[in-house]
Structure formats: C-alpha cells, structure tokens
N, C-alpha and C. Protein backbone atom coordinates (compact mmCIF):
# COMPACT_ATOMS: atom_id res chain seq x y z
N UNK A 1 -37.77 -3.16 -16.47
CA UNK A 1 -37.16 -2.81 -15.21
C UNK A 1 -35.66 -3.13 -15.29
N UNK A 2 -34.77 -2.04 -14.62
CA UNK A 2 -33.40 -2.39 -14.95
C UNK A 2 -32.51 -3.22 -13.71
N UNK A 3 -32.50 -3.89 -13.48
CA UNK A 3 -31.66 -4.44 -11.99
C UNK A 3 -30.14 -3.85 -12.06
N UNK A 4 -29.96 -3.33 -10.78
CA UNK A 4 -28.35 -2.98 -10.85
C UNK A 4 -27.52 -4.45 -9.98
N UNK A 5 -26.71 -4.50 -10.72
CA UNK A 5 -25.68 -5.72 -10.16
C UNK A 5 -24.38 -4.92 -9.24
N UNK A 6 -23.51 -5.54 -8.64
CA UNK A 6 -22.27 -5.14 -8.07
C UNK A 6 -21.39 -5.34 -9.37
N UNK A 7 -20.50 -4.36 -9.63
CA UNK A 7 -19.83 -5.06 -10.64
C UNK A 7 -18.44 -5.91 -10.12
N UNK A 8 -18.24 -5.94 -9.09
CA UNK A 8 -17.45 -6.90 -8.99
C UNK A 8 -17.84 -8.50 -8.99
N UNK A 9 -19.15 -8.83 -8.88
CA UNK A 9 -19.45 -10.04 -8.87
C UNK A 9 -20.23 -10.20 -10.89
N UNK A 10 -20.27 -8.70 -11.36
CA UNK A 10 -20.77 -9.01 -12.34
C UNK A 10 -19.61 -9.44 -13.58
N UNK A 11 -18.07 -8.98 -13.20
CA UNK A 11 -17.16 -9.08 -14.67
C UNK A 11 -16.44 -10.49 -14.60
N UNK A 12 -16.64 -11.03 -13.52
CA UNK A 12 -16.01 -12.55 -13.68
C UNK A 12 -14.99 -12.27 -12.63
N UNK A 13 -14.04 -13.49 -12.87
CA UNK A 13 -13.12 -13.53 -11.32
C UNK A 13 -12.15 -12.28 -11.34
N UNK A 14 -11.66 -11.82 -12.34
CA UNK A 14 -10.43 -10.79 -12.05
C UNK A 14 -11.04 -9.31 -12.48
N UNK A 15 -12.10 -9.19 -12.92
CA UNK A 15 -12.45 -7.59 -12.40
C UNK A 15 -12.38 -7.08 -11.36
N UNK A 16 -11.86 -5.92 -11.43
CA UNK A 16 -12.04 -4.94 -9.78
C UNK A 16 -13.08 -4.26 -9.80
N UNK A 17 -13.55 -3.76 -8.97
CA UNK A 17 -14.24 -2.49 -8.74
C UNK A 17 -13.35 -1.22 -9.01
N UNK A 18 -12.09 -0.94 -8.59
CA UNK A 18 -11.70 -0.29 -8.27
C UNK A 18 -10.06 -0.77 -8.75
N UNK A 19 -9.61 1.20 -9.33
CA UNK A 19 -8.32 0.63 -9.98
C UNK A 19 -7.33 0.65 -8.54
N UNK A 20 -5.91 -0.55 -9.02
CA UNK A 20 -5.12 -0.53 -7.67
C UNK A 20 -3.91 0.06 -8.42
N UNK A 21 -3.26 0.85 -7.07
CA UNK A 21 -2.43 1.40 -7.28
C UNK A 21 -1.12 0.58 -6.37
N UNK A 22 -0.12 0.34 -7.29
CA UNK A 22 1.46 -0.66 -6.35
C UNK A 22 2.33 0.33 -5.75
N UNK A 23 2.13 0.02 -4.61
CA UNK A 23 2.91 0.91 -3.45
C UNK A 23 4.03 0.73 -2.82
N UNK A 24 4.74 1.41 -2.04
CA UNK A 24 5.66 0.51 -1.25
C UNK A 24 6.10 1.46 0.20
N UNK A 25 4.77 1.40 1.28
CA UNK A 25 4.73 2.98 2.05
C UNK A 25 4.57 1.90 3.11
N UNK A 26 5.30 2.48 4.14
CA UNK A 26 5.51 2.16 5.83
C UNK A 26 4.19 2.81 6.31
N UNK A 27 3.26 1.68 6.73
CA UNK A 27 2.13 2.21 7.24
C UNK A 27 1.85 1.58 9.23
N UNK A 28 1.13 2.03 9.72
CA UNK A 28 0.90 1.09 11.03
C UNK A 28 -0.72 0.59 11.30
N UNK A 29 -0.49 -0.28 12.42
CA UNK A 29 -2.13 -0.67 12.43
C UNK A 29 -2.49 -0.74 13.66
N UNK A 30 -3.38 -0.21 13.87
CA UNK A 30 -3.95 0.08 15.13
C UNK A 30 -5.04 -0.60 15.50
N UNK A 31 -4.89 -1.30 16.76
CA UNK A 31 -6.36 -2.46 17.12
C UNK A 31 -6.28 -2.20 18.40
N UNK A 32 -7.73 -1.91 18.59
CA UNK A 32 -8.30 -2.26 19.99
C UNK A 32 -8.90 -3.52 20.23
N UNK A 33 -8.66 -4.23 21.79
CA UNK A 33 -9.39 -5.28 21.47
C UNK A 33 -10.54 -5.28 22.15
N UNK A 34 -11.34 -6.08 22.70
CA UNK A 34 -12.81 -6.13 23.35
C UNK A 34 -12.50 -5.88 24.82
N UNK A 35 -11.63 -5.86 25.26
CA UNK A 35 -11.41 -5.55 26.70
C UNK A 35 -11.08 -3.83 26.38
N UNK A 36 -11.18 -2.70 25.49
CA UNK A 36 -10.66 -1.64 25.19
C UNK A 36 -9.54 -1.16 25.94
N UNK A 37 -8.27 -1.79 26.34
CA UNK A 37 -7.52 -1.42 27.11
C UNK A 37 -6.47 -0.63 25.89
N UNK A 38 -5.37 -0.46 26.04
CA UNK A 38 -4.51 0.10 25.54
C UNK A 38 -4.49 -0.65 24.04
N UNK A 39 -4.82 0.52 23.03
CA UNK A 39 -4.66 -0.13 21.26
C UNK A 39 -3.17 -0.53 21.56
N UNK A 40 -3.42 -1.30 20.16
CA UNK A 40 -1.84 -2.14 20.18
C UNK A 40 -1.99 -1.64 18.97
N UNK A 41 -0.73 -1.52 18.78
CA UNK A 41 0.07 -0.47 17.18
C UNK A 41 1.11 -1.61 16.57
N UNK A 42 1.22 -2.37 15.47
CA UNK A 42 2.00 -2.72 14.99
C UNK A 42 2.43 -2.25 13.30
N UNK A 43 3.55 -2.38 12.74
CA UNK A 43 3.64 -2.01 11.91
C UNK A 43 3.75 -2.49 10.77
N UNK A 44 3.01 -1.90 9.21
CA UNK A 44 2.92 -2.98 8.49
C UNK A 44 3.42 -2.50 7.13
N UNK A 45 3.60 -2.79 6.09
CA UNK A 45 4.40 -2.28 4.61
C UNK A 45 2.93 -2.72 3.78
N UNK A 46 2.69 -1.08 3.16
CA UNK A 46 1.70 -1.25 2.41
C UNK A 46 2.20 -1.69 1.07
N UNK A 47 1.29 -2.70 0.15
CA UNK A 47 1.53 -3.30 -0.96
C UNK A 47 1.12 -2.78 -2.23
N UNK A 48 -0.16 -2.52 -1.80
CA UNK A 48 -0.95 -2.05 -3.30
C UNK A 48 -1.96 -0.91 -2.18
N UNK A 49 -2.94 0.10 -2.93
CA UNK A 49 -4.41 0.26 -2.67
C UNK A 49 -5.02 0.73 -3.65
N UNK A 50 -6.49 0.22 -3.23
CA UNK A 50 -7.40 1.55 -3.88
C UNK A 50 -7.87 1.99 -3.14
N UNK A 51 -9.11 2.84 -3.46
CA UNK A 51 -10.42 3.26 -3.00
C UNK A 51 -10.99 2.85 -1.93
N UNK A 52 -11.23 1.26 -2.51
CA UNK A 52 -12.14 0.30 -1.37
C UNK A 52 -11.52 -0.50 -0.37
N UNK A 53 -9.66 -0.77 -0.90
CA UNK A 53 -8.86 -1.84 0.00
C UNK A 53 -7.46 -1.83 -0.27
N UNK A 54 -6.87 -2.24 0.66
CA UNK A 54 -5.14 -2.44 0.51
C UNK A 54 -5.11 -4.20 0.75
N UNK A 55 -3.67 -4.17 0.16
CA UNK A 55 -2.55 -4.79 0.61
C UNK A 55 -1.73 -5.23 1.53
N UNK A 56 -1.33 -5.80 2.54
CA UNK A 56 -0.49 -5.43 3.25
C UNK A 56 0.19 -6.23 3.79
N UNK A 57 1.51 -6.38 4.20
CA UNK A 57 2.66 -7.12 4.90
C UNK A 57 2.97 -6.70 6.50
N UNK A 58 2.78 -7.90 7.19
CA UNK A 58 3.30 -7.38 8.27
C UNK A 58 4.06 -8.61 8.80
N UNK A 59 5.01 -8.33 9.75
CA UNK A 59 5.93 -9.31 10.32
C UNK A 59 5.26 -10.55 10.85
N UNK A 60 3.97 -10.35 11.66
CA UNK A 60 3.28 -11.33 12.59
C UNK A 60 1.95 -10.73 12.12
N UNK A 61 0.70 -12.24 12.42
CA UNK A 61 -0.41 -11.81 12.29
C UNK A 61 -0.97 -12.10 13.67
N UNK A 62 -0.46 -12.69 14.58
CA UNK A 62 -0.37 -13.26 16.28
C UNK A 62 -1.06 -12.48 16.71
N UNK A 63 -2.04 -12.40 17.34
CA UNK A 63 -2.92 -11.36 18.24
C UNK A 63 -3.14 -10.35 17.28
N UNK A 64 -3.76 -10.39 16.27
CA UNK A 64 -4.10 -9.19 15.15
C UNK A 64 -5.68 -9.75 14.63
N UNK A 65 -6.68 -8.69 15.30
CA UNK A 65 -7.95 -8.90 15.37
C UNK A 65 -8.55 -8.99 13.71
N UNK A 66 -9.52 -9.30 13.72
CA UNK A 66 -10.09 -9.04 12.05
C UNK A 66 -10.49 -7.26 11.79
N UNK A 67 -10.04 -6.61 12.48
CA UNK A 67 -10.87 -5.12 12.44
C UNK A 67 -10.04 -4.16 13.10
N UNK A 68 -8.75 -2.96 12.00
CA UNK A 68 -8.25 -2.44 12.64
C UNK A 68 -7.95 -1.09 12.07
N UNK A 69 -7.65 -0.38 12.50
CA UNK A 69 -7.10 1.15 11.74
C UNK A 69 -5.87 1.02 11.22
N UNK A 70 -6.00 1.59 9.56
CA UNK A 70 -4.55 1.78 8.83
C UNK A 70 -4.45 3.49 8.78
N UNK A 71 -2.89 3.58 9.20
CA UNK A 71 -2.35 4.24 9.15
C UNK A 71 -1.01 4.69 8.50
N UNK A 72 -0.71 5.42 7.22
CA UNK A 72 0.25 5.31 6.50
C UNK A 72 1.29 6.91 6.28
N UNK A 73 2.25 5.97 6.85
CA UNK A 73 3.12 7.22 7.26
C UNK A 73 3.38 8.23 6.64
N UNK A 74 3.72 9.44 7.04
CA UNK A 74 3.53 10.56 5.97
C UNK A 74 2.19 10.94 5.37
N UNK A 75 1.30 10.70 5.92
CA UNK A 75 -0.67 11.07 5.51
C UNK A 75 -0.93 11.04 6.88
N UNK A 76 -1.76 12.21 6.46
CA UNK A 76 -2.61 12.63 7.93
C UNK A 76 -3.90 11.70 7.76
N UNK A 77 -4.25 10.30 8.13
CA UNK A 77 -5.46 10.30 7.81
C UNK A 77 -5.59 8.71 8.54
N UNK A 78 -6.55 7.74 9.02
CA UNK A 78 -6.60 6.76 9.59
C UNK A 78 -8.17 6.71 8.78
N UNK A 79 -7.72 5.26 8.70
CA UNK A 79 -8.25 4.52 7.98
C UNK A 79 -8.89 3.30 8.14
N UNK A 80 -10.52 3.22 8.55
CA UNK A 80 -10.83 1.52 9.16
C UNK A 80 -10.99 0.76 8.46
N UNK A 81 -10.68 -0.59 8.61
CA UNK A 81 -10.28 -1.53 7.79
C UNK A 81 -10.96 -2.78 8.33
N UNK A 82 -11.32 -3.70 7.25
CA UNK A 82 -11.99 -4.95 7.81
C UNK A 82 -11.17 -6.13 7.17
N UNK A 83 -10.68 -6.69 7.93
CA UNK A 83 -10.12 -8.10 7.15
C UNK A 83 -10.38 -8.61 5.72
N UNK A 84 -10.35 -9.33 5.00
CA UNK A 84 -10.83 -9.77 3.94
C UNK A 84 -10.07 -11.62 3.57
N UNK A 85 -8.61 -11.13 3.75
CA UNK A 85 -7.61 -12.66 3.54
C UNK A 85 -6.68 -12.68 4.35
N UNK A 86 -6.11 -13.19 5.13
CA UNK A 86 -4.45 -13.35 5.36
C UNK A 86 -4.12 -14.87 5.13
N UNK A 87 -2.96 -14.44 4.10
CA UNK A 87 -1.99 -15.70 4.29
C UNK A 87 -1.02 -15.62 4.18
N UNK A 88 -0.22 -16.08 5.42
CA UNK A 88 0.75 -15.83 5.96
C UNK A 88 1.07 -14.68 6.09
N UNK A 89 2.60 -13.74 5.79
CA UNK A 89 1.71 -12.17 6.57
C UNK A 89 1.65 -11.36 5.97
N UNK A 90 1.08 -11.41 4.67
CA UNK A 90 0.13 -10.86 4.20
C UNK A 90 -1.56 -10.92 4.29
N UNK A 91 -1.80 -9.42 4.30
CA UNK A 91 -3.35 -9.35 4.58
C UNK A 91 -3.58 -8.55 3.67
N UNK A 92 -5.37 -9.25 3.33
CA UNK A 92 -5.86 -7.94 2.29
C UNK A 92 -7.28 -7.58 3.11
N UNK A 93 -7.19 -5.89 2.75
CA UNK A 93 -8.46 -5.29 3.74
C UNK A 93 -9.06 -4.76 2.78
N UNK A 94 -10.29 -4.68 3.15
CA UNK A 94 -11.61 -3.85 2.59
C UNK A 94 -11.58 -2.27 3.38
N UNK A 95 -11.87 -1.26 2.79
CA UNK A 95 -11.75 -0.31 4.12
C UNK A 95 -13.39 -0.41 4.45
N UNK A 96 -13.81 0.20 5.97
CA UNK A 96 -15.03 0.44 6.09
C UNK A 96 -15.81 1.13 5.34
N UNK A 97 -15.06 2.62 4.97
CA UNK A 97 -15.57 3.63 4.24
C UNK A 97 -14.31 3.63 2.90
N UNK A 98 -15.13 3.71 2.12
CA UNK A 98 -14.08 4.25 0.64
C UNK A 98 -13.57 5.54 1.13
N UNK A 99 -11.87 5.52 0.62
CA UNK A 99 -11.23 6.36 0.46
C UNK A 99 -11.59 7.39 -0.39
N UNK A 100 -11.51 8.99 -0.11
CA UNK A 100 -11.75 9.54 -1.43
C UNK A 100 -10.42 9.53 -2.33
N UNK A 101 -10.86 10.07 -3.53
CA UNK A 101 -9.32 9.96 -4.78
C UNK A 101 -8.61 10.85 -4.24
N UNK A 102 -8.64 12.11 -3.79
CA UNK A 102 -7.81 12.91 -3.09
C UNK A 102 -6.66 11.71 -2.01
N UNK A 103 -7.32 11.51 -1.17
CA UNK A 103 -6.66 10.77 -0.25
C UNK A 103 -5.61 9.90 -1.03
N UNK A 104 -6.25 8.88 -1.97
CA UNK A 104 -5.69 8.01 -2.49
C UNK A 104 -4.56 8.16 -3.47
N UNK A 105 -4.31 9.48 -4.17
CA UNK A 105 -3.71 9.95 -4.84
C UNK A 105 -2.77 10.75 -4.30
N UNK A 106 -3.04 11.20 -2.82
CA UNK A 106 -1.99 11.95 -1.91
C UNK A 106 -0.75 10.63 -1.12
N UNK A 107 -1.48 9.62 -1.25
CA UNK A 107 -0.70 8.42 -0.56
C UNK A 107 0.15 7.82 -1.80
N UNK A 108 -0.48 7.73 -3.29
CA UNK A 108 0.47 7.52 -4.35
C UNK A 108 1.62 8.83 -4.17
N UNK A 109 1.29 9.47 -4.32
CA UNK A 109 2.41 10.46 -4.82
C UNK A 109 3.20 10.45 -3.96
N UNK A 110 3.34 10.17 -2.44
CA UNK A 110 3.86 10.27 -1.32
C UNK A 110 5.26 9.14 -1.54
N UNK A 111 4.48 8.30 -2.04
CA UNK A 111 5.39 6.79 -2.44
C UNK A 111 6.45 7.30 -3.75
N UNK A 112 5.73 8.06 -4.58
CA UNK A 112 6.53 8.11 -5.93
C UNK A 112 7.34 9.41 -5.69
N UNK A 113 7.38 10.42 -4.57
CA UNK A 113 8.23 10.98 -4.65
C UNK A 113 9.04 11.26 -2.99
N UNK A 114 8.83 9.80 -2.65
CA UNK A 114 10.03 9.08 -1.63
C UNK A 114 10.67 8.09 -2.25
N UNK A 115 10.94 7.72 -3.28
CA UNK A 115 11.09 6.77 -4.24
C UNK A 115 10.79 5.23 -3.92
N UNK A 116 9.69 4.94 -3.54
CA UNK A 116 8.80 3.58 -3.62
C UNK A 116 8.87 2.96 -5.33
N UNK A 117 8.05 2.22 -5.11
CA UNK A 117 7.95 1.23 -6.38
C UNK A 117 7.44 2.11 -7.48
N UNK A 118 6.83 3.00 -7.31
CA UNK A 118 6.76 3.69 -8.57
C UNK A 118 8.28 4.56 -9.75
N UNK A 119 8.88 4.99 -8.33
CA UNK A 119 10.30 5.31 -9.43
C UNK A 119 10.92 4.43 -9.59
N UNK A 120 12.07 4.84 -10.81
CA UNK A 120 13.13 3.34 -11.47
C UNK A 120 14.45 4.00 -10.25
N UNK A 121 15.23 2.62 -10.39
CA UNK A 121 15.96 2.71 -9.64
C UNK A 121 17.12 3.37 -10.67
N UNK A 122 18.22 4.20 -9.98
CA UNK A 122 19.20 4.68 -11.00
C UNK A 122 19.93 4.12 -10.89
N UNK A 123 20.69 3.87 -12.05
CA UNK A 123 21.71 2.79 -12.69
C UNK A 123 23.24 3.92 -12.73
N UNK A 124 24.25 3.24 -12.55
CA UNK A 124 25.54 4.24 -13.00
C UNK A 124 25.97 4.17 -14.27
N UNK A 125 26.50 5.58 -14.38
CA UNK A 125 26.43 5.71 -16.14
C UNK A 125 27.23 5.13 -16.14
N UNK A 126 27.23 4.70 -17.57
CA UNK A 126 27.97 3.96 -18.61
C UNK A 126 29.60 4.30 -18.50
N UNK A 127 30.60 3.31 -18.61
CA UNK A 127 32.05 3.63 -18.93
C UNK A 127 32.15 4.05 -20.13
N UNK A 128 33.46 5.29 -19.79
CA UNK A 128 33.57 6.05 -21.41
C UNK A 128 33.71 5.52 -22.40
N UNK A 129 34.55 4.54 -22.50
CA UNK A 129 34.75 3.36 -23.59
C UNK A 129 35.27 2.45 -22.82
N UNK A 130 35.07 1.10 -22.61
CA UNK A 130 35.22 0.26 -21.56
C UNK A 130 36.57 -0.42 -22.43
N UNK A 131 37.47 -0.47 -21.63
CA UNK A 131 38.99 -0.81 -22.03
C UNK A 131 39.84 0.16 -22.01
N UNK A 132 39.42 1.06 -22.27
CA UNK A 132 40.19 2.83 -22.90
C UNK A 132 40.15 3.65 -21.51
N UNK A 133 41.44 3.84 -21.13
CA UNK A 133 41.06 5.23 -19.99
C UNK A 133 40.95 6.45 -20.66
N UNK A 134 40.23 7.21 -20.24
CA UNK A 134 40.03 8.71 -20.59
C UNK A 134 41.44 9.84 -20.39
N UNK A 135 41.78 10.55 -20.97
CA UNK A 135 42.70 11.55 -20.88
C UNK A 135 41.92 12.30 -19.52
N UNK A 136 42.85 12.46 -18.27
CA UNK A 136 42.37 13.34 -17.28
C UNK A 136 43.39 14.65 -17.56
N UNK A 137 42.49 16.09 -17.42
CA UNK A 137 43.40 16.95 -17.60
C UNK A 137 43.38 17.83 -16.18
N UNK A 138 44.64 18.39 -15.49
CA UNK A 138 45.00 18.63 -14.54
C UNK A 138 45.42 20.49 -15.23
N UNK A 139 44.26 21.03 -13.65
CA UNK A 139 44.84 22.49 -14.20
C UNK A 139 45.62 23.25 -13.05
C-alpha cells in the first residue's frame, strides 16, 4: 500500500511546495470584519508569491483581521488569503484557493515589465576615457 505524504512536511524544514517568485507589486487588502459593515482597504507591497501564498509588507498590522482579500494592482483578480505569520509588518499568507500559473505568471510579468525586482537597475555609461575630454565637433 502506498501512503501519500504532503510534501511540504515530507522534504525537511526548507522545502516548498511551491516555487516563489520575488516581487515588488503595490497590492491592497481588503477585510471585512464580523460586524460586516464597510470593508476596510489598506495597502500593502507584495514581497514574494506563489501558487499557494505571498509575502507581504504593510505599514500597520492594527485592526488587520487573520482573513482578508489580496488584491494586486494592475491584475484583475482578488485573492483570499488566510494568515499564516506576522512579524512586525510583515505578513505571510496562505491563499484559500491556489492560484492558477496563468494568474501567477501574469502578476510576475506585470512586476518585470514595470521594472520591480526582477529588472537590473541601469547604470550610466562609462566615461570616454576618464581624465581625457573628448573632441566635441560643432556643425
């Protein structure tokens, strides 16, 4: 008989389930609380994600329930999320439902071609010969 394990509890402490991708996307978070009155929206800087969970930074964790919708700017798509860690203000979430790779790969690319942490930053070129001015010619 074959038993299936989780593999995250099966590869030891630093296996993932799931590969993460390093981000750097203005996302918001949306919580209702038990009185369902008006969601409260605050905003948070996504860090990393995958599939199953993000990253995330936000200014305050003060009145921020364990259970809220991510929302990341520039993607059409909301996202429920369950607590997992915060310390200090950083939080890491589990989502309710896995992301599909579509999704997840539409939110990378979003980052890498707004220039997030995936592009290099550009450097200014090089002096022509550093000491030497260049002949400027005037027409």
């Amino acid at each position: 008989m074959v038993e299936l394990v989780d593999k995250r509890q099966s590869g030891g402490l630093y296996e993932r389930k799931w590969e993460r991708f390093r981000v750097n996307r203005q996302g918001m978070l949306l919580s209702v609380g038990f009185d369902l009155a008006l969601p409260k929206v605050r905003t948070c800087q996504l860090i990393d994600i995958s599939q199953g969970g993000a990253s995330l930074s936000v200014n305050t964790t003060i009145g921020l329930g364990p259970h809220y919708y991510l929302t990341v700017v520039g993607v059409m798509a909301r996202v429920g999320c369950a607590e997992v860690y915060r310390n200090d203000h950083r939080i890491g979430v589990q989502f309710i439902k896995e992301i599909d790779e579509e999704l997840l790969h539409e939110i990378v690319r979003a980052d890498y071609f707004t220039g997030g942490v995936a592009a290099k930053k550009k450097e200014a070129p090089p002096a022509y010969m550093r000491g030497v001015d260049r002949q400027r010619f005037a027409f």
